[in-house]
C-alpha atoms as a PDB file:
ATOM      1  CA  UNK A   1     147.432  91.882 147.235  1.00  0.00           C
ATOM      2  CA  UNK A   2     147.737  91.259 143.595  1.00  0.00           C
ATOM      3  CA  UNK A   3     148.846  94.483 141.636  1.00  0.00           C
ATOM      4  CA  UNK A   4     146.147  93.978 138.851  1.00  0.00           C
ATOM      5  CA  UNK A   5     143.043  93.161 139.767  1.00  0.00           C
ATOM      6  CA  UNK A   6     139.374  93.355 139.660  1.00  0.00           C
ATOM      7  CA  UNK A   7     137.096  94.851 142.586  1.00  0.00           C
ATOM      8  CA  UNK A   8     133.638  94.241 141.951  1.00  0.00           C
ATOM      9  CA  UNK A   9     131.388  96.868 142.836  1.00  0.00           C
ATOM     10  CA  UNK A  10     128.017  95.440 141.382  1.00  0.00           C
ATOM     11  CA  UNK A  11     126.371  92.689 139.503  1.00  0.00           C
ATOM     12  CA  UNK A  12     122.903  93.459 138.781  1.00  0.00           C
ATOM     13  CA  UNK A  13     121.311  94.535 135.808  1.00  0.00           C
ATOM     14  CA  UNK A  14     118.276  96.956 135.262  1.00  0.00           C
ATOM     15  CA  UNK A  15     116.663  96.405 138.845  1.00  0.00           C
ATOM     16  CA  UNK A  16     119.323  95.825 142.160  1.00  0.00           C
ATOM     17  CA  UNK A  17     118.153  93.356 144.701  1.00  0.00           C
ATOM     18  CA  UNK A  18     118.943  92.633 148.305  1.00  0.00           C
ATOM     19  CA  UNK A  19     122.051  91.270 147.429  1.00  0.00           C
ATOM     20  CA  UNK A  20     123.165  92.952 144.275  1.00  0.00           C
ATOM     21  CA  UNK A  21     124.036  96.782 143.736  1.00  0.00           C
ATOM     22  CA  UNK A  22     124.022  98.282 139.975  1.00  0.00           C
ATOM     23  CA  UNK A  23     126.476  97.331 138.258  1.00  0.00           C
ATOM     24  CA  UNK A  24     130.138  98.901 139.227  1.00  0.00           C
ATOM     25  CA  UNK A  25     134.097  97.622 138.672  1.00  0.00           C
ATOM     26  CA  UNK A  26     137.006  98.754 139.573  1.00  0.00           C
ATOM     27  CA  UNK A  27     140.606  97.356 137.671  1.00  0.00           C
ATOM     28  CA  UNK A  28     143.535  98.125 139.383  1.00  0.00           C
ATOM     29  CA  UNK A  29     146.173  97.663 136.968  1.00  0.00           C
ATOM     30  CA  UNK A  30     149.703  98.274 138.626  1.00  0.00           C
ATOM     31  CA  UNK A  31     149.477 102.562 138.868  1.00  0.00           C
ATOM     32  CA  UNK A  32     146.340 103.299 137.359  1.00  0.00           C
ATOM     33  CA  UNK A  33     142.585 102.391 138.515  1.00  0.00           C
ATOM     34  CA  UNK A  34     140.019 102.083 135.563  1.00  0.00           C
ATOM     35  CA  UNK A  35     136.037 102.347 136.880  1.00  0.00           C
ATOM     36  CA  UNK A  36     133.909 100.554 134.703  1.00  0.00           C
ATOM     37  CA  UNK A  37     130.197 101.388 134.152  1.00  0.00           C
ATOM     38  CA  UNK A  38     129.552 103.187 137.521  1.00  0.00           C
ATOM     39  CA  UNK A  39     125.695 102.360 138.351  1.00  0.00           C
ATOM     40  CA  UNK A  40     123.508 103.766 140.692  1.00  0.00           C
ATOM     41  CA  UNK A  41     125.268 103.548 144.362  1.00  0.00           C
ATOM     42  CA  UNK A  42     128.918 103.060 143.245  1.00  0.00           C
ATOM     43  CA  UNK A  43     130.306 106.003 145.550  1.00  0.00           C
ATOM     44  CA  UNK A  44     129.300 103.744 148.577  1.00  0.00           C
ATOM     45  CA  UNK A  45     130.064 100.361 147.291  1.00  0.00           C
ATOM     46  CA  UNK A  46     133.385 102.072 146.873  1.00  0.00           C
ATOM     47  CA  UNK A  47     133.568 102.713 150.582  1.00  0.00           C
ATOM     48  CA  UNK A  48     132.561  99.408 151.486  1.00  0.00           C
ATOM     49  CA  UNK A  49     135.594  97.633 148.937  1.00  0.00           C
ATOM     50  CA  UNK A  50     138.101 100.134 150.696  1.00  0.00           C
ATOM     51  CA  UNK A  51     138.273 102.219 146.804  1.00  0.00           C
ATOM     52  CA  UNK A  52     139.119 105.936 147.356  1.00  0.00           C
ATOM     53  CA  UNK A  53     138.011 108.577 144.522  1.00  0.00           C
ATOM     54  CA  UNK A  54     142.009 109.345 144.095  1.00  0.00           C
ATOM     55  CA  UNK A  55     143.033 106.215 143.236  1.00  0.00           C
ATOM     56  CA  UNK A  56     140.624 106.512 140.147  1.00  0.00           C
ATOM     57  CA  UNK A  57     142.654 107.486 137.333  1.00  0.00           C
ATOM     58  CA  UNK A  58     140.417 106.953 134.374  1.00  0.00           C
ATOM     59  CA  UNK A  59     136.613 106.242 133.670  1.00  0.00           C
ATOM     60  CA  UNK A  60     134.680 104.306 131.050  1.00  0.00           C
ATOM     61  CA  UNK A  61     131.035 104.571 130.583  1.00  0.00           C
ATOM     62  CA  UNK A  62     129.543 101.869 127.241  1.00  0.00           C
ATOM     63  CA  UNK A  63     126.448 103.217 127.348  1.00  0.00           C
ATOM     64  CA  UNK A  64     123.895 105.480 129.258  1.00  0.00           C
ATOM     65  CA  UNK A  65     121.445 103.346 130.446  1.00  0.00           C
ATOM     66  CA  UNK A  66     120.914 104.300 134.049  1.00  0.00           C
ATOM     67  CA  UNK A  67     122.603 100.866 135.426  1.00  0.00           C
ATOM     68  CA  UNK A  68     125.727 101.880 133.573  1.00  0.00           C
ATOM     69  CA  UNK A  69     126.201 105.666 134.445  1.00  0.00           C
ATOM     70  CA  UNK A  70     124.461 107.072 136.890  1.00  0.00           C
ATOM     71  CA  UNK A  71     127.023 106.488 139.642  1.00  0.00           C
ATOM     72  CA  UNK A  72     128.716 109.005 137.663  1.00  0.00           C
ATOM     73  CA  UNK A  73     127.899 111.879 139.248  1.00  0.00           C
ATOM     74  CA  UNK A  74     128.433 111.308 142.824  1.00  0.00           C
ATOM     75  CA  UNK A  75     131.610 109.827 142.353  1.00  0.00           C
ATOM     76  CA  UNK A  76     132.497 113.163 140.480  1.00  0.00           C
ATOM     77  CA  UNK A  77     131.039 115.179 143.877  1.00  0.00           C
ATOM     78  CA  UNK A  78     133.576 112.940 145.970  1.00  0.00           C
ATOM     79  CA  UNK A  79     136.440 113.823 143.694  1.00  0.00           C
ATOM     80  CA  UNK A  80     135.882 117.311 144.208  1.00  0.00           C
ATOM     81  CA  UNK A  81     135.143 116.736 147.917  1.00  0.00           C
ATOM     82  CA  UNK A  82     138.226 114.832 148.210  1.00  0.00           C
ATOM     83  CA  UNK A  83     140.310 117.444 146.264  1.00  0.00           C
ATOM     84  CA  UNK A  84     141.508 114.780 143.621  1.00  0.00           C
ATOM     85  CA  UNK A  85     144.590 116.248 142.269  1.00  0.00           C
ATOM     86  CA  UNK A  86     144.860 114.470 139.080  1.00  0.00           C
ATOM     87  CA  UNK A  87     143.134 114.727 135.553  1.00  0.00           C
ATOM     88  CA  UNK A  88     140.391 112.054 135.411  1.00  0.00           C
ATOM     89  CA  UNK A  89     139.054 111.599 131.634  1.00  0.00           C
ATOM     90  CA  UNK A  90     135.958 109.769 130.854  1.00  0.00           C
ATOM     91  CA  UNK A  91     135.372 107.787 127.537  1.00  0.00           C
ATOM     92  CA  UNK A  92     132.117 107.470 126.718  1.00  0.00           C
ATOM     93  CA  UNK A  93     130.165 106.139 123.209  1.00  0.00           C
ATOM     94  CA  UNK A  94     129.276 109.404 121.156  1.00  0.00           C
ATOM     95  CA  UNK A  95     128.167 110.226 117.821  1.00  0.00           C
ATOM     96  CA  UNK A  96     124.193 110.504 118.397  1.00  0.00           C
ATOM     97  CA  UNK A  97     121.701 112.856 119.163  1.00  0.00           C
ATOM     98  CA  UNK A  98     120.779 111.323 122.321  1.00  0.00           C
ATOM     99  CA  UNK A  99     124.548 109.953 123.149  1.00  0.00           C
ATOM    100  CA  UNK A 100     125.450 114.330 123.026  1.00  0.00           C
ATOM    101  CA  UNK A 101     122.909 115.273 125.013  1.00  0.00           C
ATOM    102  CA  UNK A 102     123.969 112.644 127.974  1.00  0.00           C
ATOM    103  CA  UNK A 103     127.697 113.466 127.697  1.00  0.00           C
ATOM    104  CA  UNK A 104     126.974 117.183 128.497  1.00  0.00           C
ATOM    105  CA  UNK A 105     125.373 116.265 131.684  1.00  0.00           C
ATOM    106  CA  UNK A 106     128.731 115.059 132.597  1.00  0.00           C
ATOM    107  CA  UNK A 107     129.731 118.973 133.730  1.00  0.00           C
ATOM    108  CA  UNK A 108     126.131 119.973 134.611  1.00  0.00           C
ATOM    109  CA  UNK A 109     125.942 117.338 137.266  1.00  0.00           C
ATOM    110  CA  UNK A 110     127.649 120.056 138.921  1.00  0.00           C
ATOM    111  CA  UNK A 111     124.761 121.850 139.772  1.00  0.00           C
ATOM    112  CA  UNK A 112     123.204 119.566 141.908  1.00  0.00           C
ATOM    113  CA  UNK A 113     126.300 120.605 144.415  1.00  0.00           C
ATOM    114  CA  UNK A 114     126.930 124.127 145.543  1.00  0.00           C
ATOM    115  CA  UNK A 115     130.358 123.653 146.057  1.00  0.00           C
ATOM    116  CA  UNK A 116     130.908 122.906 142.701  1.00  0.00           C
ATOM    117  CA  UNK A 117     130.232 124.987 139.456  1.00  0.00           C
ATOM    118  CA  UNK A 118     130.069 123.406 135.705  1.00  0.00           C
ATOM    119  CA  UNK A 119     133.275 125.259 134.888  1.00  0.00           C
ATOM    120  CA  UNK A 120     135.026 123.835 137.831  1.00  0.00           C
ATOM    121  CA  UNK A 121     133.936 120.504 137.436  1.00  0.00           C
ATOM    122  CA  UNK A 122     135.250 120.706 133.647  1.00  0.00           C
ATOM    123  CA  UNK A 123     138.569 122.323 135.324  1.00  0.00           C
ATOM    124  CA  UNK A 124     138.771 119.227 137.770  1.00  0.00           C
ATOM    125  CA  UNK A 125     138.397 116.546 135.881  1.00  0.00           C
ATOM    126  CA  UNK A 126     140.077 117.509 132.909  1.00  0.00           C
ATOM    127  CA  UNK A 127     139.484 116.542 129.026  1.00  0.00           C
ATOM    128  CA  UNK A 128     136.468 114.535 128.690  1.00  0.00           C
ATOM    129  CA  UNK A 129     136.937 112.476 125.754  1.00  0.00           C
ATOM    130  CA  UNK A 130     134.189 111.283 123.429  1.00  0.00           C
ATOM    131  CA  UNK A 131     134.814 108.407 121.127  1.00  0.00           C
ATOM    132  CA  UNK A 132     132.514 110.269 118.417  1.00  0.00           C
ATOM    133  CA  UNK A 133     130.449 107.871 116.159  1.00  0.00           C
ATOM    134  CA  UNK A 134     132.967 104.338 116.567  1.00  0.00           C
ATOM    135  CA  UNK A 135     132.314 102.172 113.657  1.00  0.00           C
ATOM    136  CA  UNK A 136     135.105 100.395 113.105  1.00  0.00           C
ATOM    137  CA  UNK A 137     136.803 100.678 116.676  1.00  0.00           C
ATOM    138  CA  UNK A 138     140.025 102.326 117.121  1.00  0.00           C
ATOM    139  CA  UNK A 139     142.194 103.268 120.438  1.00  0.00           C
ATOM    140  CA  UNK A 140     140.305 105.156 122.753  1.00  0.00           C
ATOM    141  CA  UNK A 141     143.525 105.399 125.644  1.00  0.00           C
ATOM    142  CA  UNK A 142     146.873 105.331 124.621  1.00  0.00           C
ATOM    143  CA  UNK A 143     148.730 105.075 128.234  1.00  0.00           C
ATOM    144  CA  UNK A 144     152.661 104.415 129.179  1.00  0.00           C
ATOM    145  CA  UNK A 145     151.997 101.123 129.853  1.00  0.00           C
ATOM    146  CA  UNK A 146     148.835  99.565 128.223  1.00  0.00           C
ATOM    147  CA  UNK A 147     146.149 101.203 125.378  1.00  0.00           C
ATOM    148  CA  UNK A 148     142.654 100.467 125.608  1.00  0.00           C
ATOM    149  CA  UNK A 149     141.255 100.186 122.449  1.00  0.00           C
ATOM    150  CA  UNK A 150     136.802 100.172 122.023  1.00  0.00           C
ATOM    151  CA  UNK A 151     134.401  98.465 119.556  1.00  0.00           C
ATOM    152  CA  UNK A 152     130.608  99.461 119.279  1.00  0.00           C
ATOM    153  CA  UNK A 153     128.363  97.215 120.208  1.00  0.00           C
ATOM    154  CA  UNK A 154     125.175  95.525 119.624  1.00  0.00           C
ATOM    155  CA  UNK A 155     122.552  97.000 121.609  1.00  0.00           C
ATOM    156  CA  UNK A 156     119.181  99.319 122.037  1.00  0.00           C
ATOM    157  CA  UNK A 157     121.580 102.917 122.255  1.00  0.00           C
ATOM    158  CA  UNK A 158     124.946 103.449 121.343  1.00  0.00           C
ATOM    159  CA  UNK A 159     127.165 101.237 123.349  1.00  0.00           C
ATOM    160  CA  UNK A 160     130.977 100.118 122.844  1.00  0.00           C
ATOM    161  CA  UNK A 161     132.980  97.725 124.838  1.00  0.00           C
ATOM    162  CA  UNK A 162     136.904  97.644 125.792  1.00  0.00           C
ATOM    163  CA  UNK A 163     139.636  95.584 125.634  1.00  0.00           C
ATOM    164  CA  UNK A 164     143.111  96.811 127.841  1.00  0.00           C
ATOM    165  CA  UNK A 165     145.985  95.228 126.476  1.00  0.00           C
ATOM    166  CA  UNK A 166     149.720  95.180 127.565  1.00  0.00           C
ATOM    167  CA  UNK A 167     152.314  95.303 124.849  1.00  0.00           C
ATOM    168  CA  UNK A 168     153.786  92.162 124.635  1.00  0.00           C
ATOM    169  CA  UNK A 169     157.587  91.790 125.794  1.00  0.00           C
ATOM    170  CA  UNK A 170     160.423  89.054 126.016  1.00  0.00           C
ATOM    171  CA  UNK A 171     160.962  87.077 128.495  1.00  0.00           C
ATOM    172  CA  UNK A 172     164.693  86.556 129.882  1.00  0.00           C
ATOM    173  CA  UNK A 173     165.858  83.054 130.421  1.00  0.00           C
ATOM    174  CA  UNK A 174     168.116  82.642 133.422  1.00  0.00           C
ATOM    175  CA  UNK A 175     170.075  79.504 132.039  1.00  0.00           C
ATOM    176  CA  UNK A 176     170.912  80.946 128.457  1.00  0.00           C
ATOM    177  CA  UNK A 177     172.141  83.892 130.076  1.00  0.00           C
ATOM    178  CA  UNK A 178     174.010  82.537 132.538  1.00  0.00           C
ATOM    179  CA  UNK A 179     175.711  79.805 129.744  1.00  0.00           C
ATOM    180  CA  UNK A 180     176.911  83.267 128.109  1.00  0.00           C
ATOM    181  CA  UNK A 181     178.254  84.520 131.201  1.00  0.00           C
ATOM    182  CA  UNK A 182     175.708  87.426 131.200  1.00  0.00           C
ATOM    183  CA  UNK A 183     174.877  89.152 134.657  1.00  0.00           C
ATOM    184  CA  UNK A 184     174.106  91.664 136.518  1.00  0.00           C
ATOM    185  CA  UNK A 185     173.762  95.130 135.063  1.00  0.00           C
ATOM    186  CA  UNK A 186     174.871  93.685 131.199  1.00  0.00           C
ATOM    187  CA  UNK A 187     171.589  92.414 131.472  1.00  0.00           C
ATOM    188  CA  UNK A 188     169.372  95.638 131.550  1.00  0.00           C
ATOM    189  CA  UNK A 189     171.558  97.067 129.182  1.00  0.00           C
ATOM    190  CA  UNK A 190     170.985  93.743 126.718  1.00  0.00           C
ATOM    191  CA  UNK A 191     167.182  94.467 127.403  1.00  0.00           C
ATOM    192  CA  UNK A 192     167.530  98.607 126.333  1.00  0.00           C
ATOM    193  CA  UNK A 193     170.032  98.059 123.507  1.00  0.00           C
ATOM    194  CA  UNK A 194     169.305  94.240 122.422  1.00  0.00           C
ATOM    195  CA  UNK A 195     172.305  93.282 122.025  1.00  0.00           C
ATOM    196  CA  UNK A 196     175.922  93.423 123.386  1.00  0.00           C
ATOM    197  CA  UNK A 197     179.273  91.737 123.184  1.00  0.00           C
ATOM    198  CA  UNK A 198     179.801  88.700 125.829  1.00  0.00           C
ATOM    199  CA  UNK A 199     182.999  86.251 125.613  1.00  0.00           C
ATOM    200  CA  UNK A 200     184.105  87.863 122.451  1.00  0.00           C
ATOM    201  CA  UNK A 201     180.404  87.290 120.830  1.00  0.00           C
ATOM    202  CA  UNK A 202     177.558  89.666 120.254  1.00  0.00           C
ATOM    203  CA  UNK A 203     174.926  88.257 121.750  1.00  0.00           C
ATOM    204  CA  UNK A 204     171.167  89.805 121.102  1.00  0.00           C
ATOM    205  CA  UNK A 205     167.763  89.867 123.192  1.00  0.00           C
ATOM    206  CA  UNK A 206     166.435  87.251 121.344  1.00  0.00           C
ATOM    207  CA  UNK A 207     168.922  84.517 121.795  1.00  0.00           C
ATOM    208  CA  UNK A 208     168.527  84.502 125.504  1.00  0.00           C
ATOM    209  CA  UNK A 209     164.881  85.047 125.771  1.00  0.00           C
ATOM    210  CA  UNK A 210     161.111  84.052 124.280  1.00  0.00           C
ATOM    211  CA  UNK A 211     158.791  86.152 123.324  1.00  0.00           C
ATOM    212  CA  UNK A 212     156.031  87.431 126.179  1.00  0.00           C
ATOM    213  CA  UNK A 213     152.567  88.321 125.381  1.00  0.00           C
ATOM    214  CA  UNK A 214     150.884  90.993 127.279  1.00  0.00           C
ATOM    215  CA  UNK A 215     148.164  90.554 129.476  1.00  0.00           C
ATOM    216  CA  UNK A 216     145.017  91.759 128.200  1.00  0.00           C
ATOM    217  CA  UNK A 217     141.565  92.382 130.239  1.00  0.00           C
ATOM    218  CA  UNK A 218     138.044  93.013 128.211  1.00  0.00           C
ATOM    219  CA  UNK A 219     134.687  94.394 129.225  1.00  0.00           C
ATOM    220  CA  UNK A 220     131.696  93.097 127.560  1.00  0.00           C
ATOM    221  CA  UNK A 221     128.272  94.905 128.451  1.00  0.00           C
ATOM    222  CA  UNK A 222     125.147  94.924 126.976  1.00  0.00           C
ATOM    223  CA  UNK A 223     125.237  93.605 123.809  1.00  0.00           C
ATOM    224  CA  UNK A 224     123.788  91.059 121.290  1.00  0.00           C
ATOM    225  CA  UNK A 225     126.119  88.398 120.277  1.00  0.00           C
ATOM    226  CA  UNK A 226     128.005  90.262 117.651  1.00  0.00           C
ATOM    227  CA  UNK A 227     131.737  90.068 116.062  1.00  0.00           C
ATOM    228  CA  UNK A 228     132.941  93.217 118.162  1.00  0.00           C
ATOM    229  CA  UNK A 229     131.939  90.740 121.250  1.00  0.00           C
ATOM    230  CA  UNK A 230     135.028  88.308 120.342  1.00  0.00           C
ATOM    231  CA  UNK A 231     137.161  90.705 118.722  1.00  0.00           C
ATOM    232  CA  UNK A 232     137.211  92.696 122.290  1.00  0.00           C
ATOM    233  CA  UNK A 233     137.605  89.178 123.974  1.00  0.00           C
ATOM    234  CA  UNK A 234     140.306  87.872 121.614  1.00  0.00           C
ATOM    235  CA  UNK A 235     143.401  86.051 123.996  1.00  0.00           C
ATOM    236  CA  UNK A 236     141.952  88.233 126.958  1.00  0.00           C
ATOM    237  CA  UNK A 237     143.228  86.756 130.278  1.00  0.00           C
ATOM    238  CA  UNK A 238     140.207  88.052 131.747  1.00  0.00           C
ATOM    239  CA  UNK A 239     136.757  88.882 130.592  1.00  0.00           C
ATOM    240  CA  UNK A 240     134.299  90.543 132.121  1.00  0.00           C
ATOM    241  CA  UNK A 241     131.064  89.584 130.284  1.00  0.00           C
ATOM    242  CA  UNK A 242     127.342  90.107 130.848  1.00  0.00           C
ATOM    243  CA  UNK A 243     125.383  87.392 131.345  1.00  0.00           C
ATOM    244  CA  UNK A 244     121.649  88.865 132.043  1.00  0.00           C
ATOM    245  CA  UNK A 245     119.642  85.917 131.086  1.00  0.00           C
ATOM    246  CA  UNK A 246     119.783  81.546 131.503  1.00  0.00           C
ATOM    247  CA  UNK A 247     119.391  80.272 127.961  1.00  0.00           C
ATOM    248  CA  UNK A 248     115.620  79.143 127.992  1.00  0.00           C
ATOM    249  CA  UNK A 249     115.397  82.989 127.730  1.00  0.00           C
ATOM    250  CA  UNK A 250     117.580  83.550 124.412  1.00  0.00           C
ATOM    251  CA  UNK A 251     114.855  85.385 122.553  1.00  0.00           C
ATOM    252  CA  UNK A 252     114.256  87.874 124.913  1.00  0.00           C
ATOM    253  CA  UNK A 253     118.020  88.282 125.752  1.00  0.00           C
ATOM    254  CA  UNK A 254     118.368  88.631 121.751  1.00  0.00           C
ATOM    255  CA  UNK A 255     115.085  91.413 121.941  1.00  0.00           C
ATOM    256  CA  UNK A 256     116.578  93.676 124.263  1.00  0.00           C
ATOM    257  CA  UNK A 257     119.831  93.648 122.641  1.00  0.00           C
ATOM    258  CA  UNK A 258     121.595  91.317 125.944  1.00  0.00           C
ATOM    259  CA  UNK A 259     123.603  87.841 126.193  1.00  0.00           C
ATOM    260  CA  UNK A 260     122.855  84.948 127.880  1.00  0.00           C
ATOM    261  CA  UNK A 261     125.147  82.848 129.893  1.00  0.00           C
ATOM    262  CA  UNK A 262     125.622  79.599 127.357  1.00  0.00           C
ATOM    263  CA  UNK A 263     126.584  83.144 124.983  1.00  0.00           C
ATOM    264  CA  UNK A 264     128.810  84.630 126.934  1.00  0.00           C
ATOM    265  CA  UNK A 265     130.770  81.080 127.398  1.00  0.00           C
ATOM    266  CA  UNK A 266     130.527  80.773 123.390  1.00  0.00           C
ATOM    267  CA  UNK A 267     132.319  84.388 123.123  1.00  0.00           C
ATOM    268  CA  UNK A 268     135.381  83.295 125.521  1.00  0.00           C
ATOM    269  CA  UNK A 269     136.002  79.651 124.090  1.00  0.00           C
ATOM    270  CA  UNK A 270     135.878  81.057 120.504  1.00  0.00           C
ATOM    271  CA  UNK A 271     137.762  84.033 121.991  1.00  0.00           C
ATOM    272  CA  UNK A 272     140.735  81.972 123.565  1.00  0.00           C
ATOM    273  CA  UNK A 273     139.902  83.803 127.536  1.00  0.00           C
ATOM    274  CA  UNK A 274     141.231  82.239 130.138  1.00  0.00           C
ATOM    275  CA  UNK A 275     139.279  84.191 132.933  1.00  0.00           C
ATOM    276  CA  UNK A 276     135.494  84.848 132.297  1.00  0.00           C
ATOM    277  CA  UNK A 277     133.841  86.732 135.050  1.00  0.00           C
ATOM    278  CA  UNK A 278     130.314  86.303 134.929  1.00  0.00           C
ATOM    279  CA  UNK A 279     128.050  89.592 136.023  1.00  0.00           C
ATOM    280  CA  UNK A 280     124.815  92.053 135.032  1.00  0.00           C
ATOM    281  CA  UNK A 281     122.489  89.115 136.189  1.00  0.00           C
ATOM    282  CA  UNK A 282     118.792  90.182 135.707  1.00  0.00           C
ATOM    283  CA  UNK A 283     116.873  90.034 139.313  1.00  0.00           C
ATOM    284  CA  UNK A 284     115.382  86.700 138.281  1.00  0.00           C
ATOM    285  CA  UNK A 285     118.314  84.961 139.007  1.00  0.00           C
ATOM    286  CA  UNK A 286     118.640  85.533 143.071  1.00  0.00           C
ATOM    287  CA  UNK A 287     122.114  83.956 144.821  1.00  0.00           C
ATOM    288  CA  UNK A 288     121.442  80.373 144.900  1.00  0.00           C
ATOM    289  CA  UNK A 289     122.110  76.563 143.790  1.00  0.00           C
ATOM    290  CA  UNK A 290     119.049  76.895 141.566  1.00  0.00           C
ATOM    291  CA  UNK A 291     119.747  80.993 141.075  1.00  0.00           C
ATOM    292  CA  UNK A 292     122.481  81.946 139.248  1.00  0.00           C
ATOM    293  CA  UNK A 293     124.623  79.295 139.627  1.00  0.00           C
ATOM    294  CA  UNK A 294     122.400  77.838 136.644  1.00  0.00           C
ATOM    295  CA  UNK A 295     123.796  80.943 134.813  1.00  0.00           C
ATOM    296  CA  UNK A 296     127.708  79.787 135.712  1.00  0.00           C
ATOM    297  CA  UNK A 297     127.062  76.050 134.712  1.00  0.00           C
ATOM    298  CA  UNK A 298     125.861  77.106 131.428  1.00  0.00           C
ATOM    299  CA  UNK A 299     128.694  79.160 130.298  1.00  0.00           C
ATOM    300  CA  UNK A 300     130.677  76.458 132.017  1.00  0.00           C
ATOM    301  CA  UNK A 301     129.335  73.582 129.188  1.00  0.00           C
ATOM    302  CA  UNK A 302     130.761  75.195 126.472  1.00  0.00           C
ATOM    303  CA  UNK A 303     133.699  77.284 127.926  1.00  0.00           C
ATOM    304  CA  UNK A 304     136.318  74.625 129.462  1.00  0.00           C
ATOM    305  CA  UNK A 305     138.587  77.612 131.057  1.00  0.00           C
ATOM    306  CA  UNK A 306     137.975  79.084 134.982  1.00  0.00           C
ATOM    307  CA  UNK A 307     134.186  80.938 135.295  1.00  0.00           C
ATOM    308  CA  UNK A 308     133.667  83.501 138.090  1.00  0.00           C
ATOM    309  CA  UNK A 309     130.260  84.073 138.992  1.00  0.00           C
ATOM    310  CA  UNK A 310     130.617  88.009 140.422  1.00  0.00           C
ATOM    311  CA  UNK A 311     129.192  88.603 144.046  1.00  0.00           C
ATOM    312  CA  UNK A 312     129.442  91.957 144.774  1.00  0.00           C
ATOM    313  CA  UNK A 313     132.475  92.860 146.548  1.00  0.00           C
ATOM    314  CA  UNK A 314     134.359  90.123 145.115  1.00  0.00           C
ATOM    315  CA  UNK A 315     138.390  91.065 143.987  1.00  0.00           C
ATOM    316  CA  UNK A 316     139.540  88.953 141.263  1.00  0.00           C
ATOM    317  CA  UNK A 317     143.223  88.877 140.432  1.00  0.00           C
ATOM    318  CA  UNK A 318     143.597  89.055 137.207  1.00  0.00           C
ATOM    319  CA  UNK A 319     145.313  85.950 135.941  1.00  0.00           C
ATOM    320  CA  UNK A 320     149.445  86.112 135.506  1.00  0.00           C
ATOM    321  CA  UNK A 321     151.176  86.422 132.078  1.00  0.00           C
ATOM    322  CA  UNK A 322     151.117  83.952 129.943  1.00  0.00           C
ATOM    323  CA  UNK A 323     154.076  80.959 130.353  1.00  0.00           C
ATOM    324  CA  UNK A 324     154.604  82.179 133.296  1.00  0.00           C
END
């Protein structure tokens, strides 16, 4: 099982269908588990993909359009229920009148459980974190091993998108190391130090390796085509994009402030993705060769990289580092 990967949860837009839940992802990524835009049902899609409420470490709402949020609460009850140990925050879009009054429901979704009180709900899941009004996008997480940095968005209420993003690193190259006579241990300390003395020659990090970009994952929701679109996409190895209408609808994606598929393939082959996971499909487009399948083939004709249409349930590795 890969280390870093996408669980889907859910794929449908506004309405769910026999076949598609409300939206919902998970991202494992190595210790930590991201969920994305928790829609109506997510506690038991969770059950059904094998995802416990402890191995959720962080949560990430773009906007509060039932679809995208109101999973929230139950999988808050099953924290509690579960006795999660661990501080969970939530990033949210803020800054409105309406965007304030949805964030403090986050504690008073307490009430609808008796075993749990507003105040202990705020105790158990720690700092909630708003992003306040995001105009020009900034970093929203700021982990040990990745930052997550958000972007507002194009769309009918305040909504932002994310983009997780490795630093980038070096990569070691067995053969120059081994011409120096460089082994073992010497070669953790050349990585902590960057440099050391080999064979009567200092020798440093970047003479024995090439430079390794970090992998980076973005989450596209609901959203007109807009520049935050491809600046969250830029060199993402995966993207998780919206794709609620086929382009013979394009004016009514554009009129309620959504993409269609031939758009979201425009954002990653302008963007430089090498993953784009197609999902959010309105309830027009049922599973099937002439259902959304049409959506995948039009983001394939102008996107040459893989394309993923999301079934629920699906887990989709995201795609190894670079050069590797």
């Amino acid at each position: 099982m890969s280390n870093r990967e996408l669980v889907v949860l859910g794929t449908a837009s506004q309405a769910p269908t026999r076949s598609r839940n409300h939206n919902g992802y998970f991202l494992r990524w190595d210790d930590e588990g991201l969920l994305l835009d928790p829609g109506e049902g997510t506690q038991r899609q969770m059950l059904f993909a094998g995802i416990t409420a402890s191995q959720i470490t962080r949560i990430c709402i773009t906007h509060f359009h039932g679809d995208h949020c109101l999973g929230l609460p139950g999988v808050l009850a099953r924290m509690s229920l579960d006795r999660v140990p661990h501080t969970v925050e939530v990033s949210y879009p803020a800054g409105s009148r309406e965007a304030r009054r949805r964030t403090g429901f986050l504690p008073e979704v307490a009430l609808y459980y008796p075993f749990l009180t507003p105040r202990e709900a705020l105790t158990l899941y720690g700092h909630v974190q708003g992003l306040g009004g995001v105009t020009s996008g900034g970093t929203v997480i700021q982990a040990s091993a990745f930052r997550v940095e958000a972007e507002p968005l194009s769309h009918g209420v305040p909504a932002i998108g994310y983009q997780l993003a490795e630093p980038d690193g070096r990569r070691m190259l067995p053969d120059r190391l081994a011409a120096l006579g460089i082994t073992g241990p010497d070669i953790g300390r050349l990585q902590r130090e960057g440099s050391l003395e080999a064979g009567g020659r200092m020798v440093t990090v970047e003479q024995v390796s090439e430079p390794r970009p970090g992998q980076r994952f973005a989450f596209v929701m609901d959203t007109r085509l807009c520049d935050a679109a491809f600046a969250l996409a830029d060199r993402a190895d995966m993207l998780v994009c919206e794709s609620t209408f086929a382009n013979a609808e394009a004016t009514l994606a554009r009129d309620y402030g959504h993409l269609t598929a031939g758009q979201a393939g425009q954002i990653a082959a302008q963007a430089g993705v090498r993953l784009l996971v197609l999902t959010h499909f309105s309830q027009r487009y049922e599973h099937g060769p002439e259902g959304d399948q049409r959506l995948a083939d039009e983001a394939a004709a102008v996107f040459c990289g893989e394309v993923v249409l999301a079934r629920d349930l699906d887990r989709i590795p995201v795609p190894p580092r670079r050069g590797l």
